[in-house]
Protein backbone atom coordinates (compact mmCIF):
# COMPACT_ATOMS: atom_id res chain seq x y z
CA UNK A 1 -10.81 5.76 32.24
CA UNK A 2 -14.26 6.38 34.26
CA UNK A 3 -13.86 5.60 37.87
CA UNK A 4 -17.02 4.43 37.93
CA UNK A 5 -20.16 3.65 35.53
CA UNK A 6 -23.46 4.40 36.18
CA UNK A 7 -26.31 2.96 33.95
CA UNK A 8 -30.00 4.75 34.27
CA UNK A 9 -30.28 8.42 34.89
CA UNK A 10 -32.95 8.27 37.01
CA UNK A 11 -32.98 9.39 40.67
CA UNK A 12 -31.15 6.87 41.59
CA UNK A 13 -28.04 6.79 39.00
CA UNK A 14 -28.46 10.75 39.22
CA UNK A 15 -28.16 10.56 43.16
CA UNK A 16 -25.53 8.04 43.11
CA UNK A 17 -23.43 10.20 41.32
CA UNK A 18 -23.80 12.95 43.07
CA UNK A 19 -23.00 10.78 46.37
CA UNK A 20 -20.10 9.52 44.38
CA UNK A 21 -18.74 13.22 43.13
CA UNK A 22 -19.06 14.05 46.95
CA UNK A 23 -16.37 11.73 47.91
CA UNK A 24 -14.32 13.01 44.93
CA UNK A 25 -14.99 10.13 42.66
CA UNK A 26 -15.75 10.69 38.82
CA UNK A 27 -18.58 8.62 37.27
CA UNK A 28 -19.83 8.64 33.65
CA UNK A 29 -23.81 7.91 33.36
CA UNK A 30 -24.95 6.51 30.81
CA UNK A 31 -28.33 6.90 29.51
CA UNK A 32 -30.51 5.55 26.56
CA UNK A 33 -33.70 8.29 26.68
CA UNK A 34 -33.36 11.91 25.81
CA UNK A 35 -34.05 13.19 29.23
CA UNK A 36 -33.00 12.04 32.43
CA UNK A 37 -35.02 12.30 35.66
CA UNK A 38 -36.72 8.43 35.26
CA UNK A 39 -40.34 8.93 35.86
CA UNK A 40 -39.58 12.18 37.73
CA UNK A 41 -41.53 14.40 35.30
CA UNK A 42 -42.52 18.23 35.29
CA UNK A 43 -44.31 20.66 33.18
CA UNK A 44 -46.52 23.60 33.51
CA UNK A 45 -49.84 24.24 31.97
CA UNK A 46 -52.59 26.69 31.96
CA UNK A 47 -50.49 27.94 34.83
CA UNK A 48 -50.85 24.70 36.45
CA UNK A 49 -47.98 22.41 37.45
CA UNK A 50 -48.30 18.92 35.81
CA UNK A 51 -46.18 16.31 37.51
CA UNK A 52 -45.83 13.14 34.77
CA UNK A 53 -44.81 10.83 37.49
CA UNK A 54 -44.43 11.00 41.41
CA UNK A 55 -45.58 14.48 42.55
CA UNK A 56 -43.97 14.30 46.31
CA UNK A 57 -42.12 11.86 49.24
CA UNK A 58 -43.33 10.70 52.04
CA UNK A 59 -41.80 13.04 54.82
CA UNK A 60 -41.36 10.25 57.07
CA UNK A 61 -38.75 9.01 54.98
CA UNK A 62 -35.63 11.34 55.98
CA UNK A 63 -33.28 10.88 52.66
CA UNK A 64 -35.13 12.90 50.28
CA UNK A 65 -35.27 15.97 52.42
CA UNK A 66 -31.72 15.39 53.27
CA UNK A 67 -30.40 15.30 49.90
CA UNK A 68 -32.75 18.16 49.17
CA UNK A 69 -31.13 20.62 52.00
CA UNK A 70 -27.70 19.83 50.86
CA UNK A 71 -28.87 20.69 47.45
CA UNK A 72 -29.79 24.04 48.98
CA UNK A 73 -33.78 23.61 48.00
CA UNK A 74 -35.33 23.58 50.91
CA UNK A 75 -36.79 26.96 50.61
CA UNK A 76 -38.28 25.44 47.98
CA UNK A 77 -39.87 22.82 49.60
CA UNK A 78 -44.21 22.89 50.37
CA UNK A 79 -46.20 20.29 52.40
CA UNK A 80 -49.32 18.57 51.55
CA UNK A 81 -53.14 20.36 52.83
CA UNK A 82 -52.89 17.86 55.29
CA UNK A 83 -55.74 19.91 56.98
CA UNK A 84 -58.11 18.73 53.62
CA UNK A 85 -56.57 15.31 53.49
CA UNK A 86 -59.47 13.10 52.44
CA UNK A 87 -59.50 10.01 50.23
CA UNK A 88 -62.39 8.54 49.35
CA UNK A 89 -63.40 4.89 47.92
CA UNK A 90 -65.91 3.96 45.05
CA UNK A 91 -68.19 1.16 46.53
CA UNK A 92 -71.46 0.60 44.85
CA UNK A 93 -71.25 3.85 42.33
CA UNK A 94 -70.94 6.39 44.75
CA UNK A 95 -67.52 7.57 46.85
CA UNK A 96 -66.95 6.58 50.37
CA UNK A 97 -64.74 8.43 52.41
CA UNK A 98 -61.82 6.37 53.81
CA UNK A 99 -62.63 6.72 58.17
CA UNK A 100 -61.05 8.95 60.16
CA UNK A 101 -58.06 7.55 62.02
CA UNK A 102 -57.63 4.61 59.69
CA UNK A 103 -53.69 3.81 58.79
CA UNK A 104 -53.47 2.13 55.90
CA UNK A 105 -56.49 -0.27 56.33
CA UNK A 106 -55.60 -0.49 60.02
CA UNK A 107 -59.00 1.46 62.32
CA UNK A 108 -57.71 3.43 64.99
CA UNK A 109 -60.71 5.50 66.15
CA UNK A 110 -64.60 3.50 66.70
CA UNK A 111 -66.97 5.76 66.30
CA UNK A 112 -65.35 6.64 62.25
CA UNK A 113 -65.04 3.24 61.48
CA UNK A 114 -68.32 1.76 63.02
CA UNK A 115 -70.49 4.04 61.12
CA UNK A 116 -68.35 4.24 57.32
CA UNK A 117 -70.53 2.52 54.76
CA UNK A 118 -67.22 1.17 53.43
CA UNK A 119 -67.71 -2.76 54.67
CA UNK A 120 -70.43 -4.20 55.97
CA UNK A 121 -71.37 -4.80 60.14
CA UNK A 122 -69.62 -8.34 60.09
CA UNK A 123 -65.93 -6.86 58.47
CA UNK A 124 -66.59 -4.30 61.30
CA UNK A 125 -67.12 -6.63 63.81
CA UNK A 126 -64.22 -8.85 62.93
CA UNK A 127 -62.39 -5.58 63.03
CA UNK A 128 -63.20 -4.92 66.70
CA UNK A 129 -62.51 -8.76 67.35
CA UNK A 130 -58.75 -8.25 66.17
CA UNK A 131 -57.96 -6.43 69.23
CA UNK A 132 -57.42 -9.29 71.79
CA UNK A 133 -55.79 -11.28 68.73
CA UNK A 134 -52.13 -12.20 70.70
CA UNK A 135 -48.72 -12.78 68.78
CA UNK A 136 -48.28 -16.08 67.14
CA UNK A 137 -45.41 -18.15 69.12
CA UNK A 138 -42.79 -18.57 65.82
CA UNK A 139 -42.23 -16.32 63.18
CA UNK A 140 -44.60 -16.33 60.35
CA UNK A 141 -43.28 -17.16 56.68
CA UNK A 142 -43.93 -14.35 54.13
CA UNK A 143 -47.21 -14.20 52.51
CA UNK A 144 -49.15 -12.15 50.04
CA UNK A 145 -50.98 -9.06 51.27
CA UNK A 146 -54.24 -10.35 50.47
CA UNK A 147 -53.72 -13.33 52.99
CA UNK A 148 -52.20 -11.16 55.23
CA UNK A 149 -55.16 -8.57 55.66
CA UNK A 150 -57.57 -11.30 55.30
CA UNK A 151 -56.11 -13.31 58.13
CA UNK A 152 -56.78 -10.14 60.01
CA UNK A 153 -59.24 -8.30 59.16
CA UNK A 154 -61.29 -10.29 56.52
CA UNK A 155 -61.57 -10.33 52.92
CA UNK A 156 -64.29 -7.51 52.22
CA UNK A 157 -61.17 -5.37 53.59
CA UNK A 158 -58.98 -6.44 50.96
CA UNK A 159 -61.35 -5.63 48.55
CA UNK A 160 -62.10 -2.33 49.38
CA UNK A 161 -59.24 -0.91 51.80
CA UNK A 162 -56.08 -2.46 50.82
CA UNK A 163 -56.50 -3.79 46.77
CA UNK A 164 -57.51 0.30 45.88
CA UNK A 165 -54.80 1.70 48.31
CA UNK A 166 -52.01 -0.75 46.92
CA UNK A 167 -53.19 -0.80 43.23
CA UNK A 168 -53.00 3.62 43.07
CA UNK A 169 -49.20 2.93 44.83
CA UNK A 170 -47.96 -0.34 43.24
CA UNK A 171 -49.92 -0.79 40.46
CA UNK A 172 -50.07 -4.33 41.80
CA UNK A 173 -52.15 -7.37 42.97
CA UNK A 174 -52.67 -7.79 46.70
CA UNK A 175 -52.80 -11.63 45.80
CA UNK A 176 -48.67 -11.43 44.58
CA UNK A 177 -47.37 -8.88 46.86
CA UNK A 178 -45.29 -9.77 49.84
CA UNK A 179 -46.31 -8.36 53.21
CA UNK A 180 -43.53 -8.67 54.71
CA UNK A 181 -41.75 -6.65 51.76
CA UNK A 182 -44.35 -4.21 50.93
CA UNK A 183 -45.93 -3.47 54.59
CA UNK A 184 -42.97 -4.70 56.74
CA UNK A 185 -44.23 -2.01 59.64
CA UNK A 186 -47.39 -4.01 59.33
CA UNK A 187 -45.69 -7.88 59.28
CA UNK A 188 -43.07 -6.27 62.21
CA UNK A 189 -46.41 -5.00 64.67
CA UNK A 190 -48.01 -8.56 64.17
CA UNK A 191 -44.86 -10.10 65.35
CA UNK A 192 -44.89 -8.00 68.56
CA UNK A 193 -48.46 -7.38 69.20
CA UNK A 194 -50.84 -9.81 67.38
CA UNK A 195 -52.75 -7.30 66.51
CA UNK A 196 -52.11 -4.44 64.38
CA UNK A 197 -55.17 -2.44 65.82
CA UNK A 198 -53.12 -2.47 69.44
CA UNK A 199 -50.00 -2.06 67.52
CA UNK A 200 -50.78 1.06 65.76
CA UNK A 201 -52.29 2.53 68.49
CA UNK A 202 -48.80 2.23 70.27
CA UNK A 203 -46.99 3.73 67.35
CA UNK A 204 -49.56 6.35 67.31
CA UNK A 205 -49.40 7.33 70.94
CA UNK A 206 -45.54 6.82 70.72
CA UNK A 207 -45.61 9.65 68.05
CA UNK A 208 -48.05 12.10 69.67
CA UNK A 209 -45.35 11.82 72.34
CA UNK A 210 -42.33 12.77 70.24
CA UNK A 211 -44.28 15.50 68.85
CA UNK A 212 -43.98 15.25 65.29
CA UNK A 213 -46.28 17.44 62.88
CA UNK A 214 -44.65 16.79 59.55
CA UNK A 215 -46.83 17.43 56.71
CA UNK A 216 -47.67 13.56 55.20
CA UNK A 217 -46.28 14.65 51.61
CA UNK A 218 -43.67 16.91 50.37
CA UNK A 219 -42.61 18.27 47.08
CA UNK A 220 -40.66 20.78 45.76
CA UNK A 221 -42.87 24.42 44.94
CA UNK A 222 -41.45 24.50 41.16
CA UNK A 223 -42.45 20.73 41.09
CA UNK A 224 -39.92 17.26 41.19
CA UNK A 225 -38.14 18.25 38.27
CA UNK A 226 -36.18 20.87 40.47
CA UNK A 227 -34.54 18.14 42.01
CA UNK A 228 -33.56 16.53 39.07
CA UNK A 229 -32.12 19.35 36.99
CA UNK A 230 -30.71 20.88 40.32
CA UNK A 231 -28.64 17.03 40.55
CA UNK A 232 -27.68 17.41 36.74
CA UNK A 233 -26.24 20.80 37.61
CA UNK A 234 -24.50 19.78 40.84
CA UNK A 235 -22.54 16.73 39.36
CA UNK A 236 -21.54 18.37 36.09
CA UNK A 237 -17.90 18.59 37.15
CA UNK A 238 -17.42 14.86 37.88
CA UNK A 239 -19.86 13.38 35.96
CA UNK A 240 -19.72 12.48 31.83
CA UNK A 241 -23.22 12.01 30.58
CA UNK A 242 -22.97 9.47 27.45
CA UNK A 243 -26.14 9.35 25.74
CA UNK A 244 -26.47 5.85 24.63
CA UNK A 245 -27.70 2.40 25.77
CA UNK A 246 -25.64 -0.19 27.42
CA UNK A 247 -25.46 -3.10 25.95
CA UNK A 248 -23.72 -5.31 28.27
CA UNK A 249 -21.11 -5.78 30.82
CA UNK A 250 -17.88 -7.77 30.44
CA UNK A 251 -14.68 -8.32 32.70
CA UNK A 252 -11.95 -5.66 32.06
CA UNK A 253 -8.45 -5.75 32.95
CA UNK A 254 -8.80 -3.28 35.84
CA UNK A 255 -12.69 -4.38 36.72
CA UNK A 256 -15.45 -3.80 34.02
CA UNK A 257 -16.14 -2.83 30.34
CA UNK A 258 -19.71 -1.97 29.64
CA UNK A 259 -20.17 -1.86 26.01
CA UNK A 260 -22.41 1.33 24.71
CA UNK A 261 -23.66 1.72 20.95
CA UNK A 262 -20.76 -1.15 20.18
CA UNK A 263 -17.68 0.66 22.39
CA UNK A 264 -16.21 -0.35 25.19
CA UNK A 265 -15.85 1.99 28.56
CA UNK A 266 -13.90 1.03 30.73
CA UNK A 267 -14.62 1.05 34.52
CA UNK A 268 -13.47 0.00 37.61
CA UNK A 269 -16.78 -0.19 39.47
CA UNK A 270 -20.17 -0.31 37.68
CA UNK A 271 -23.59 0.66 39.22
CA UNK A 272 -27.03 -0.57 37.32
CA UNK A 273 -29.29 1.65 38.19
CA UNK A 274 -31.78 0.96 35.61
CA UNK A 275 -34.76 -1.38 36.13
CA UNK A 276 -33.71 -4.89 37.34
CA UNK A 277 -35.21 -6.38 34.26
CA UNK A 278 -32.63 -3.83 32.23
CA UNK A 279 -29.73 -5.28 34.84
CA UNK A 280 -30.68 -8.53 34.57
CA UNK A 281 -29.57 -8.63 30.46
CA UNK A 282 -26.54 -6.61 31.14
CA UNK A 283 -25.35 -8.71 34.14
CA UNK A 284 -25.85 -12.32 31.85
CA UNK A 285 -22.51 -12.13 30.68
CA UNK A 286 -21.00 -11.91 34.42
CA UNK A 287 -23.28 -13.96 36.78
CA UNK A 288 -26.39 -15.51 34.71
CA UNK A 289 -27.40 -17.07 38.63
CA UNK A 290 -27.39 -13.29 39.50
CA UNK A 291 -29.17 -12.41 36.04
CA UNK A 292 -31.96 -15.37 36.78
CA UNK A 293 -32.82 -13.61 40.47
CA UNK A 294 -33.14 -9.71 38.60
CA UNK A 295 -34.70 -11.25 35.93
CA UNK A 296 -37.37 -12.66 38.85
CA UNK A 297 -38.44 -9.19 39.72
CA UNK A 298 -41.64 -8.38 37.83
CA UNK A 299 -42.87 -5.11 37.05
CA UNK A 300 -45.85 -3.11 36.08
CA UNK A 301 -46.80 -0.15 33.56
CA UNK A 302 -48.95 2.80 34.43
CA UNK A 303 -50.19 5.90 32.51
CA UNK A 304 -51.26 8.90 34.16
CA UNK A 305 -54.12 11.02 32.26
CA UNK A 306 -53.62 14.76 33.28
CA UNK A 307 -56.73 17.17 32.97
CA UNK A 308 -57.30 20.63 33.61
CA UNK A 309 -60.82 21.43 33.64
CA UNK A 310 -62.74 24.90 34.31
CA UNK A 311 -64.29 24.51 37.86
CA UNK A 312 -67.47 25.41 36.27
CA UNK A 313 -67.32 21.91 34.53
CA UNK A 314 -68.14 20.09 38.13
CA UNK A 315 -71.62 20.03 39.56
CA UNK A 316 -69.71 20.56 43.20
CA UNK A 317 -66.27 21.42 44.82
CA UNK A 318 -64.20 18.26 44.59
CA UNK A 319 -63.83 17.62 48.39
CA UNK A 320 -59.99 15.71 49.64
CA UNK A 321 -56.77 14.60 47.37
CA UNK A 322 -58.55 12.43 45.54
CA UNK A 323 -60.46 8.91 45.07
CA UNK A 324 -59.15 5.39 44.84
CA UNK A 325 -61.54 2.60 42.67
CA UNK A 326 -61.57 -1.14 43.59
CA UNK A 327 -61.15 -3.71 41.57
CA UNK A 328 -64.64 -4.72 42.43
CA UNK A 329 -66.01 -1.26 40.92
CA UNK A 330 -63.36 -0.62 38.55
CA UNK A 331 -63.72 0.06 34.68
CA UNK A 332 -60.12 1.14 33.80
CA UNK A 333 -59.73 4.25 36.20
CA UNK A 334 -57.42 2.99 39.17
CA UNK A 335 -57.29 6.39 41.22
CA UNK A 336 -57.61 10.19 40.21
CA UNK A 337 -55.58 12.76 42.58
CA UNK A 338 -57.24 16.39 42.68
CA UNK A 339 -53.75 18.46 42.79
CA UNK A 340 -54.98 21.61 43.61
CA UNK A 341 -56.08 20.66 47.21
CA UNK A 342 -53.38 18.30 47.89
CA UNK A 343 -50.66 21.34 47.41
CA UNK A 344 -50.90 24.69 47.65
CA UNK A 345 -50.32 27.07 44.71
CA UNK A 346 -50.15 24.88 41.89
CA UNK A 347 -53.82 24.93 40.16
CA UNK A 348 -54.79 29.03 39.33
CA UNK A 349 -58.19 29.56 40.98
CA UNK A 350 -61.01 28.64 38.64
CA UNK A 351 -59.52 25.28 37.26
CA UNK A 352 -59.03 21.87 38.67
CA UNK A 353 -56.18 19.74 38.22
CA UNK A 354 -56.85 15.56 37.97
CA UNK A 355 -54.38 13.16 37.54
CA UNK A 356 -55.92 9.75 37.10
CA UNK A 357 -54.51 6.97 36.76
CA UNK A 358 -55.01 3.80 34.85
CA UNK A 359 -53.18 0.32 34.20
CA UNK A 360 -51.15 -1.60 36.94
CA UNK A 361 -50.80 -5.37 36.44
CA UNK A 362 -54.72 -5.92 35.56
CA UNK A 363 -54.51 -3.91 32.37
CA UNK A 364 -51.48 -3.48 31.05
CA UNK A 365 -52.82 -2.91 27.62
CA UNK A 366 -54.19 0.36 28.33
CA UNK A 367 -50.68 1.68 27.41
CA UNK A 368 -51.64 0.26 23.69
CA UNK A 369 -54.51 3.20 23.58
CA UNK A 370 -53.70 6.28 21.71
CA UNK A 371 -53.67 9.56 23.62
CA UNK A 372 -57.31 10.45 22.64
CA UNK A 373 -58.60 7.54 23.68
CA UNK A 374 -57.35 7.52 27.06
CA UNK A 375 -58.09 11.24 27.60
CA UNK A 376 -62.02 9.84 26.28
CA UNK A 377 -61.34 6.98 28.81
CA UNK A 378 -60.65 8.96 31.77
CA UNK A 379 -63.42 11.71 31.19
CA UNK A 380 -65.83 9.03 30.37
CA UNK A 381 -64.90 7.65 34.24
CA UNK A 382 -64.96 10.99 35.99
CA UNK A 383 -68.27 12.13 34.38
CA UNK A 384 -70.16 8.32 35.63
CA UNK A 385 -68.11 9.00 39.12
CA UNK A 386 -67.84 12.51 39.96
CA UNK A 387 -70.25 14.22 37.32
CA UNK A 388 -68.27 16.53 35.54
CA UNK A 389 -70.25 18.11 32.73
CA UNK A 390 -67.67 19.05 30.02
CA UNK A 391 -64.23 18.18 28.50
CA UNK A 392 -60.98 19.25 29.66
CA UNK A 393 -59.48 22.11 28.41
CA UNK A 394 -56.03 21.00 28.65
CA UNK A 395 -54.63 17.42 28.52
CA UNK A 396 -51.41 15.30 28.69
CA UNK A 397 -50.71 11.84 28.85
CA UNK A 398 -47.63 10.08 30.44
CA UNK A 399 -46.68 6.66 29.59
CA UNK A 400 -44.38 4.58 32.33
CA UNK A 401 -43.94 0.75 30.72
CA UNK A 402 -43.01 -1.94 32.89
CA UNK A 403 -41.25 0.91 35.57
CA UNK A 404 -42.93 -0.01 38.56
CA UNK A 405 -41.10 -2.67 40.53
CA UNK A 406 -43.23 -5.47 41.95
CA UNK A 407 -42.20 -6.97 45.96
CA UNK A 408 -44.17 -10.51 44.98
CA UNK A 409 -43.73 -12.84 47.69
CA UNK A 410 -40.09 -14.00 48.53
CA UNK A 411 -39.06 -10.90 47.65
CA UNK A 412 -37.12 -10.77 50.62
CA UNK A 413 -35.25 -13.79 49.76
CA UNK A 414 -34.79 -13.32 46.30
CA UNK A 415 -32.87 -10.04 46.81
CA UNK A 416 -30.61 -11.45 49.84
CA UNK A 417 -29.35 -13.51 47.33
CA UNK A 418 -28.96 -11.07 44.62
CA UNK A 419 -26.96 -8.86 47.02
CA UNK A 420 -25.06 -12.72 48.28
CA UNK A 421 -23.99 -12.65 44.51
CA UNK A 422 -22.85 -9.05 44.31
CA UNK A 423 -20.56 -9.50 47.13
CA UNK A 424 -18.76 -12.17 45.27
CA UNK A 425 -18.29 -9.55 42.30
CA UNK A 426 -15.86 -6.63 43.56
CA UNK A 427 -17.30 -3.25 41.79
CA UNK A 428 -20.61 -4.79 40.59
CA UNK A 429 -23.86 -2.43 42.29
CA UNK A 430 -27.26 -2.25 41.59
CA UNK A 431 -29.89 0.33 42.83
CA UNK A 432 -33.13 1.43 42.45
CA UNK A 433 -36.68 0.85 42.78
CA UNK A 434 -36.48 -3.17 42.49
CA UNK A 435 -34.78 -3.60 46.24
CA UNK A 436 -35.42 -1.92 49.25
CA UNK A 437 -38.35 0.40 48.21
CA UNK A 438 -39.98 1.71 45.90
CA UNK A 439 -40.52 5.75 46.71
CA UNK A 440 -38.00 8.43 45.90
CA UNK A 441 -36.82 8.28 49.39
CA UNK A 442 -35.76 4.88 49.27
CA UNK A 443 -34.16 5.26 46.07
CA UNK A 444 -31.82 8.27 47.33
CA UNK A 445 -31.12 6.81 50.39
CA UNK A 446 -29.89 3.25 48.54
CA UNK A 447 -27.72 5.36 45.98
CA UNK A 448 -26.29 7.14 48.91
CA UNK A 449 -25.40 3.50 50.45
CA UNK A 450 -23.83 2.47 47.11
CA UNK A 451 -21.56 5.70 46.71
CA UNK A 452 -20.78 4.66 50.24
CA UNK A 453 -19.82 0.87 49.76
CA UNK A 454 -17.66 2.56 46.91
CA UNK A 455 -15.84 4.76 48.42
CA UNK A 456 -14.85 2.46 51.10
CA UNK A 457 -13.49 -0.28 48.56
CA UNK A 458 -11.62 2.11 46.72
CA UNK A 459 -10.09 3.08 50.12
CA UNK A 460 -9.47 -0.49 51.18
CA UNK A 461 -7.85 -1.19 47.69
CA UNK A 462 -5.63 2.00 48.34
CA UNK A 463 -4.57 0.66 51.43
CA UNK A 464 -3.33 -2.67 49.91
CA UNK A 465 -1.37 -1.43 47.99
CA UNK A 466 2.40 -2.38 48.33
């Protein structure tokens, strides 16, 4: 009988059971596609390495890099050009670089910020009025990012700092998201300070202290598949991979049975690590209160257009990682990342590497377009924006449906009382990208927890034994 049963191979199920193996407990995963990894993605072209999904972790988030050492890859690991690090913003046809010293859409230095042709003299000046803004007396109820920053800063700074900064992460609407959820650092410094200009200034001059100089990305030199098939490798021995999907979940004699292509497995813990909408329809049969709240988690789909051009094709050297388009401005393109500057070695000299991305919860149907048309799409957008004079020589387009999880406000509450209803159910886990974060980080680091919560039940039910 499996000890445990994982559903979703992604970084999460595939970290979970390598957490679980660890503590010398066997898991089967189950898993409907033909590859695992998720949306973690790799190829190489043209001598270029193509990421399909994420292409890095933040290094400020520690679980990645710890999973990655015990792995034994971290001679493989490469930071970001931090040194070219440069994003610029569409406003009015032409790109605007994002200021200096601005974190997030939070300024940091005047003299960057004053003169950026990014938002007009009165955002500015509302800017430099946040300052002397003091904490509010009671806590403030969650709210959506757009009323957050607005409250703040003003709306021309939704529109053109935090909807094209949000939209090329979440895919989502600054209007739905949560703040406290999706920029809790943010929601925690206007608890304490009022304002977040005084607040990150703190953190910043906190951190100059400490002395950290971690590269703001990571990835792995081979690319992010290295940690996937290096996970597949490392929990061979005490994990069964059943191709297959999971159907649902029903009450077993000795915990679970999760029903795959018709047969049962048994199980005495189960762990969804598939997308909450996925968990939701397995977990109906057990808790349909508990189904209702995954169920409430909305998602969106992205593609990612990859193009390798000839550097020729570009009337000028692409300058930073990349641009971000605003709603405002925006055709379909949502963002375009120029991979060759952002990491070293992994665009041959003479080509340029662009992922761009499209959909995110205002166009959904671009996933509908065939493959041409979205490589037409995309070129079509780069030519009006950046100029480039010919076609690629190389493309490949990646299709993620409804895999992006979306913290809409309550978040917070909904998932207390998702986890409130897993405690009640001994064995039943969820993980993943729906909870406490959406990066690769924070999906490692929650697998780890769940391996952890397992192993210590299985311990306690040891112990109470007669």
């Amino acid at each position: 009988m499996a000890s445990v049963a994982i559903i979703g191979g992604g970084i999460s199920g595939l970290s979970a059971a390598y957490y679980l193996g660890q503590t010398g407990i066997p898991s089967t995963l189950i898993e409907a596609r033909s590859r695992l990894g998720g949306v973690i993605r790799t190829e190489t072209a043209e001598g270029c390495i193509v990421e399909g999904g994420p292409d890095s972790f933040l290094s400020v988030k520690s679980a990645a890099m710890e999973l990655i050492e015990e792995l034994g890859l971290a001679q493989e690991v490469i930071g970001s050009n931090d040194h070219l690090r440069k994003t610029f913003v569409l406003r009015n046809g032409r790109l605007v670089p994002l200021p200096d010293g601005l974190q997030l859409m939070i300024p940091t230095r005047i003299v960057p910020m004053a003169t950026t042709g990014l938002v007009s003299w009165h955002t500015k000046l509302r800017m430099a009025l946040e300052w002397f803004r003091s904490p509010a007396k009671e806590t403030r109820p969650d709210r959506s990012v757009a009323d957050f920053v607005a409250d703040h800063y003003g709306r021309e700074a939704v529109d053109y700092l935090t909807e094209p900064l949000l939209s090329g992460v979440y895919g989502g609407d600054p209007q739905q998201l949560s703040a406290a959820s999706v920029l809790p650092r943010l929601f925690e410094l206007e608890g304490r300070y009022g304002s977040l200009t005084r607040g990150a200034l703190a953190e910043r001059r906190a951190a100059a202290e400490a002395g950290s100089s971690l590269p703001l990305f990571r990835s792995l030199r081979g690319g992010m598949q290295q940690l996937v098939d290096t996970l597949v490798s490392r929990i061979a021995t005490t994990t069964e991979i059943v191709r297959g999907t999971a159907e649902r979940i029903e009450r077993g004699e000795e915990g679970y049975r999760v029903r795959v292509a018709g047969t049962p497995l048994p199980a005495q813990a189960v762990v969804l690590a598939c997308e909450a909408h996925r968990a939701a329809a397995l977990a109906a049969g057990i808790d349909e209160r508990l189904a209702d709240m995954l169920a409430g988690v909305s998602y969106s789909s992205s593609m990612i257009v990859s193009l390798i051009f000839d550097r020729s094709a570009f009337p000028r050297p692409l300058a930073g990682f990349g641009f971000l388009v605003p709603r405002r401005e925006r055709s379909r393109l949502v963002a375009c990342t120029s991979v060759g500057t952002k990491f070293p070695h992994r665009v041959p000299d003479g080509l340029v590497l662009l992922r761009c991305f499209l959909g995110g919860v205002g166009d959904p149907g671009v996933l509908d377009e065939t493959d041409e048309a979205a490589v037409r799409m995309a070129t079509a957008e780069l030519e009006r924006i950046v100029g480039v004079r010919a076609g690629p020589r190389f493309w490949r387009v990646f299709r993620w449906p409804s895999s992006m999880a979306q913290y809409t406000v309550g978040h917070q509450a909904r998932v207390a009382e998702i986890e409130t209803r897993l405690a009640s159910l001994a064995g039943l886990h969820v993980v993943g990208n729906a909870y406490h974060g959406i990066g690769i980080p924070d999906c490692i680091r929650m697998a780890k927890q769940v391996a952890s919560r397992i192993a210590a039940e299985r311990s306690a039910q040891t112990q109470n034994r007669p």
